[in-house]
N, C-alpha and C. Protein backbone atom coordinates (compact mmCIF):
# COMPACT_ATOMS: atom_id res chain seq x y z
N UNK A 1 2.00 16.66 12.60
CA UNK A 1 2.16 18.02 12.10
C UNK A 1 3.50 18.13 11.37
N UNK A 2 3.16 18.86 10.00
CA UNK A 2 5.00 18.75 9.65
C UNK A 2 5.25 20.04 9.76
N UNK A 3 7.09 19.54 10.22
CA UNK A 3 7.78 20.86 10.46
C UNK A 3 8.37 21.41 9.45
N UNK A 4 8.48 21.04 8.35
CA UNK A 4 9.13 21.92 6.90
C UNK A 4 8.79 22.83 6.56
N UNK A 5 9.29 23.63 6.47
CA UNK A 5 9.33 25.14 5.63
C UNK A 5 9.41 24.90 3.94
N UNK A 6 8.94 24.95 3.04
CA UNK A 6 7.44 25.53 3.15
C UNK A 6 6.03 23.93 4.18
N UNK A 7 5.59 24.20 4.38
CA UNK A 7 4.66 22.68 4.83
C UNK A 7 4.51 21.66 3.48
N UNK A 8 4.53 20.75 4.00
CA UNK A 8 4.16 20.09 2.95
C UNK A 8 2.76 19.70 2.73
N UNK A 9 2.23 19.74 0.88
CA UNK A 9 0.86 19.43 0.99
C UNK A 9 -0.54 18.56 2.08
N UNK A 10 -1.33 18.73 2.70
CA UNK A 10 -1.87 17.72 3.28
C UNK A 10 -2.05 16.23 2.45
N UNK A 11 -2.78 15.47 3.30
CA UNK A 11 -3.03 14.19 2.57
C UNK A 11 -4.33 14.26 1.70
N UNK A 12 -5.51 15.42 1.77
CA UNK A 12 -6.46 15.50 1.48
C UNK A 12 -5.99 16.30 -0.15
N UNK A 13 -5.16 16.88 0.12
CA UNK A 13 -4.78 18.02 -1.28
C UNK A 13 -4.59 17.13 -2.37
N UNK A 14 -4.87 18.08 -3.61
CA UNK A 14 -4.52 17.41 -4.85
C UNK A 14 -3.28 17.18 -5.15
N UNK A 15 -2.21 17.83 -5.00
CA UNK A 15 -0.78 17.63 -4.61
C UNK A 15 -0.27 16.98 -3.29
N UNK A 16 -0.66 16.04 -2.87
CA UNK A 16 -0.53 15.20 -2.05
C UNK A 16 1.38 14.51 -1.94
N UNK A 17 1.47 14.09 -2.92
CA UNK A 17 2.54 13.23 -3.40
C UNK A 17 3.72 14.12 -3.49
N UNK A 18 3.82 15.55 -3.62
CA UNK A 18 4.54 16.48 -3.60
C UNK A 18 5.45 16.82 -1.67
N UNK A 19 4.56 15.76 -1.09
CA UNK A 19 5.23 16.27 0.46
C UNK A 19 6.47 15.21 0.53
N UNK A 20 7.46 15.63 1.41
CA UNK A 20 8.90 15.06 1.51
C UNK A 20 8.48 13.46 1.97
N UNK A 21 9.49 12.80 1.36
CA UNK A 21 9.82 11.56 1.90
C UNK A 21 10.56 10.92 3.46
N UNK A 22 9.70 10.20 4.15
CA UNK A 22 10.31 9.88 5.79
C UNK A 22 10.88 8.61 5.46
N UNK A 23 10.62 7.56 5.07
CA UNK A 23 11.00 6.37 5.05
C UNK A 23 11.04 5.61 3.67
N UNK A 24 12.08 5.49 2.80
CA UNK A 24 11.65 4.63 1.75
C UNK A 24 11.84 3.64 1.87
N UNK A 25 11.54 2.58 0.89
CA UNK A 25 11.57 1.06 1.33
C UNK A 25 11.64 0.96 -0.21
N UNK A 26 12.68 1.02 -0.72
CA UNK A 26 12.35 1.05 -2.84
C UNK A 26 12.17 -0.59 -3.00
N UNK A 27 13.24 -1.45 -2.40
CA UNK A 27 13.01 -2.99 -2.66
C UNK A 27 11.79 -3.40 -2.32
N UNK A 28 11.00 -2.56 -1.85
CA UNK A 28 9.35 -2.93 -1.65
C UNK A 28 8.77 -2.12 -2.44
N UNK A 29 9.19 -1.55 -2.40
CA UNK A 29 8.12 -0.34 -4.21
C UNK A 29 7.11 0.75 -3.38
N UNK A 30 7.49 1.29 -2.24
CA UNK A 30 7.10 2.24 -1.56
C UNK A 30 7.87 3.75 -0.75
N UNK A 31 7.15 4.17 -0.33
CA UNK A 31 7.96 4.90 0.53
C UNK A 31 6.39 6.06 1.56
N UNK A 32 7.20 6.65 2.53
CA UNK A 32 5.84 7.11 3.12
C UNK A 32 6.38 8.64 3.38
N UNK A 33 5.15 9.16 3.19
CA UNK A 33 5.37 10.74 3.36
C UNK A 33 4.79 11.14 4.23
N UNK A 34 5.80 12.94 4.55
CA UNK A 34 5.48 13.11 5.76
C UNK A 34 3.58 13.83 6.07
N UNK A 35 3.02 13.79 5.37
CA UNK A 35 1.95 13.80 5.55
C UNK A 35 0.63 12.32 5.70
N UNK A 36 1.71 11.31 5.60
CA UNK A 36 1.07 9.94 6.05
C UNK A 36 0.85 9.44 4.61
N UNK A 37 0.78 9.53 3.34
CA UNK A 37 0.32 8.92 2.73
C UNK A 37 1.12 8.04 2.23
N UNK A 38 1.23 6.97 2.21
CA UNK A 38 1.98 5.57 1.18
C UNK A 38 2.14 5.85 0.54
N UNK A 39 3.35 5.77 -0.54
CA UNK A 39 3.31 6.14 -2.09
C UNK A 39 4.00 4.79 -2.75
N UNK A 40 2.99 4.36 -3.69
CA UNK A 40 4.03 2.92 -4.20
C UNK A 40 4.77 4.03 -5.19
N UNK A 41 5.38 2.57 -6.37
CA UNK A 41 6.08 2.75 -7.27
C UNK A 41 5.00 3.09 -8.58
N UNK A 42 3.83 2.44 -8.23
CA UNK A 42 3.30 2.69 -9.24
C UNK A 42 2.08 3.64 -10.05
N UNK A 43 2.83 4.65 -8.61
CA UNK A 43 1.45 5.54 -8.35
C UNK A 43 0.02 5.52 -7.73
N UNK A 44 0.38 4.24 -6.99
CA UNK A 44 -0.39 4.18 -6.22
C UNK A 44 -0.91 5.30 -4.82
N UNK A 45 -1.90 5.10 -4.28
CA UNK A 45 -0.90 5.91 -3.01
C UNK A 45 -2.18 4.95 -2.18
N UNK A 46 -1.98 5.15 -0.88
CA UNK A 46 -2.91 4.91 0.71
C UNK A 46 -2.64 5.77 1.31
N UNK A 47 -3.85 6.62 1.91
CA UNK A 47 -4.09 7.49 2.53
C UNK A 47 -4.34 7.40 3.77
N UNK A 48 -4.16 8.25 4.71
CA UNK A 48 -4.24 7.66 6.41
C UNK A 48 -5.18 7.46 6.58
N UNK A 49 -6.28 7.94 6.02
CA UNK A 49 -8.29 7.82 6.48
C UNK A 49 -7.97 6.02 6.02
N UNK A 50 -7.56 5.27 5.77
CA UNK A 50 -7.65 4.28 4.96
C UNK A 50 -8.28 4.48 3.51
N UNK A 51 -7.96 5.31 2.51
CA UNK A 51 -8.99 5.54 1.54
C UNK A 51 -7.65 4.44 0.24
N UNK A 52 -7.84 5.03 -1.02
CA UNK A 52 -7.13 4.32 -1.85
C UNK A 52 -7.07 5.02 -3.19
N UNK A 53 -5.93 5.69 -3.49
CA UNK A 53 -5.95 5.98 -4.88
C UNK A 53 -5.42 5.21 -6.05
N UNK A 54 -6.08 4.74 -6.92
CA UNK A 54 -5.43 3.79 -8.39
C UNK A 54 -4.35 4.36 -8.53
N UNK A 55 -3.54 3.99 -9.33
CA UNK A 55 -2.79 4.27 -10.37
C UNK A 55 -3.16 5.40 -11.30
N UNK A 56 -1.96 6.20 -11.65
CA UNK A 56 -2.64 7.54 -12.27
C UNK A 56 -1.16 8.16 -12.79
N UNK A 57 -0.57 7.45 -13.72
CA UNK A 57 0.67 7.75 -14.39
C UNK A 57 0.07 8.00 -16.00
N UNK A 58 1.08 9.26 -16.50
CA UNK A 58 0.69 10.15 -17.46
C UNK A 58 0.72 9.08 -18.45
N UNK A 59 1.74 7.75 -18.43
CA UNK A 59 1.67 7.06 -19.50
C UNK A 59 0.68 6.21 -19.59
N UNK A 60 -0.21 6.06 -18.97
CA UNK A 60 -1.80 5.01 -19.00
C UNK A 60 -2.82 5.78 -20.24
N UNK A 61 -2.05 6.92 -20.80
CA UNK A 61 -3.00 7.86 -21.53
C UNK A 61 -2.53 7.24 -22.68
N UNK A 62 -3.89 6.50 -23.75
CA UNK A 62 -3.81 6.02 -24.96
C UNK A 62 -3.21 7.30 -26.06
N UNK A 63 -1.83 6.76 -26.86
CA UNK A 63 -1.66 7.29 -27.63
C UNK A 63 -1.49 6.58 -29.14
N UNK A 64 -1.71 7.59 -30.06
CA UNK A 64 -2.17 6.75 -31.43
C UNK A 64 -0.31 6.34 -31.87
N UNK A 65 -0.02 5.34 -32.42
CA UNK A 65 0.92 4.98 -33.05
C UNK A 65 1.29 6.40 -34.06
N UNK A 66 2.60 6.18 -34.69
CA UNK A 66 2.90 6.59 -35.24
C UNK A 66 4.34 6.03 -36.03
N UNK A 67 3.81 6.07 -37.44
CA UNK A 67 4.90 5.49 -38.12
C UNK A 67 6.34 5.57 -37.69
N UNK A 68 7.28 4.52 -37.90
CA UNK A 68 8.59 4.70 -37.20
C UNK A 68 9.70 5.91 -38.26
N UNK A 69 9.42 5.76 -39.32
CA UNK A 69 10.25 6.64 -40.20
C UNK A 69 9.81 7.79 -40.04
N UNK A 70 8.18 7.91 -39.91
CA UNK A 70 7.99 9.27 -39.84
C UNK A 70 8.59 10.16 -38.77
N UNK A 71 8.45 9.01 -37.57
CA UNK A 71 9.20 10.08 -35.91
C UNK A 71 10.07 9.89 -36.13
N UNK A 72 11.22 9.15 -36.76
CA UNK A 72 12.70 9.51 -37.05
C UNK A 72 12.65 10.38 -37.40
N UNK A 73 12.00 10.79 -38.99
CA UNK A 73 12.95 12.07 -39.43
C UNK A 73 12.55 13.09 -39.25
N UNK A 74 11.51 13.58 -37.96
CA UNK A 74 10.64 14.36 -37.38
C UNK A 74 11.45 14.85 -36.26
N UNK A 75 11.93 13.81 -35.97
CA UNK A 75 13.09 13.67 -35.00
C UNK A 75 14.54 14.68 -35.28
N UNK A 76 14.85 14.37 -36.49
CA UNK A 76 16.09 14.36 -36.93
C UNK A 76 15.61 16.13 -37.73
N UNK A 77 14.97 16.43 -38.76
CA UNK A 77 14.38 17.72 -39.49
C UNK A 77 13.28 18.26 -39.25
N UNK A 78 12.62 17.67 -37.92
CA UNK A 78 11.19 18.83 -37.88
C UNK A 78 10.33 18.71 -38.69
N UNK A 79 8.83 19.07 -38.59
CA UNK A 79 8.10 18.90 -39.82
C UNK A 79 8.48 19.36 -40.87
N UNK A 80 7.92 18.80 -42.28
CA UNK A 80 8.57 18.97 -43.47
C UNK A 80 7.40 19.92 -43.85
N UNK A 81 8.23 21.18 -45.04
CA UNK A 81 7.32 22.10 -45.41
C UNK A 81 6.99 21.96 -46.69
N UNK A 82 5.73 22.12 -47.13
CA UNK A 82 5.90 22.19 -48.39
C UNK A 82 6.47 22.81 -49.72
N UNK A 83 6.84 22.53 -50.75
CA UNK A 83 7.77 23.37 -51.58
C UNK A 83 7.32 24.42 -52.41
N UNK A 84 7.71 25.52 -52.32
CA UNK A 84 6.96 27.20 -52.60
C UNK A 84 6.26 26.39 -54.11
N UNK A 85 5.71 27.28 -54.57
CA UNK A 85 5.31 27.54 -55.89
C UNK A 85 6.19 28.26 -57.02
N UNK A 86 6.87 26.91 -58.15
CA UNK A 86 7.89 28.06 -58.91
C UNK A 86 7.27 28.09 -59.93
N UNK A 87 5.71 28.15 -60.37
CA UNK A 87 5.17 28.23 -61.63
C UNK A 87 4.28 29.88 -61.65
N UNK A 88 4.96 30.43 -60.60
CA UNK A 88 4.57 31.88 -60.70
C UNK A 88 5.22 32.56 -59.87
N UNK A 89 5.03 33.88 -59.45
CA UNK A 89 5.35 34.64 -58.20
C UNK A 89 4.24 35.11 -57.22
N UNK A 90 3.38 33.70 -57.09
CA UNK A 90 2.94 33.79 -56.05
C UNK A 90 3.39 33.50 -54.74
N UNK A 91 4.47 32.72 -54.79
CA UNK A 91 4.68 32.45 -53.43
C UNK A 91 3.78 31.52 -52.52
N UNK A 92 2.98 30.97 -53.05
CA UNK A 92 1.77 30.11 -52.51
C UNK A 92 2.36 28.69 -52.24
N UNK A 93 2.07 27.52 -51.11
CA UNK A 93 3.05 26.22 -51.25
C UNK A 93 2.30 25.58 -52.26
N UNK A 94 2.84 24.70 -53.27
CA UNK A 94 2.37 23.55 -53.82
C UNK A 94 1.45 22.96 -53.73
């Protein structure tokens, strides 16, 4: 039973991994929470039922490349706008 104020998530909850840390062991790539579940390093977790969750880190999500100059100067000025219209007073972009 945990004694923390607020409780910490059960082991069954979707926020599981959110309950306090009892024991870490980092030179082993774990640590265990106070609701029993294992937590590796790599997002792993083991659950007290013996169950098993994969890996489930935000960076496993395929992202498309992107040119290196372009995220520099995206980086550096923000998207670039296009340049008004000076062949009238419309005001319309290019």
């Amino acid at each position: 039973m945990c004694c923390h104020r607020p409780h910490c998530p059960p082991a069954d909850a979707v926020d599981r991994a959110a309950a306090r840390t009892v024991a870490r062991h980092p030179e082993q790539g774990w640590s265990l929470l106070c609701n029993g579940v294992v937590l590796f390093d790599d997002t792993r977790e083991f659950l007290p039922d013996g169950g098993a969750v994969p890996p489930h880190r935000p960076s496993d999500v395929r992202r498309l490349p992107v040119p290196e100059a372009r995220s520099r100067r995206m980086a550096r000025h923000g998207p670039q706008r296009k340049p008004a219209c000076h062949c009238c007073e419309c005001g319309d972009a290019a």
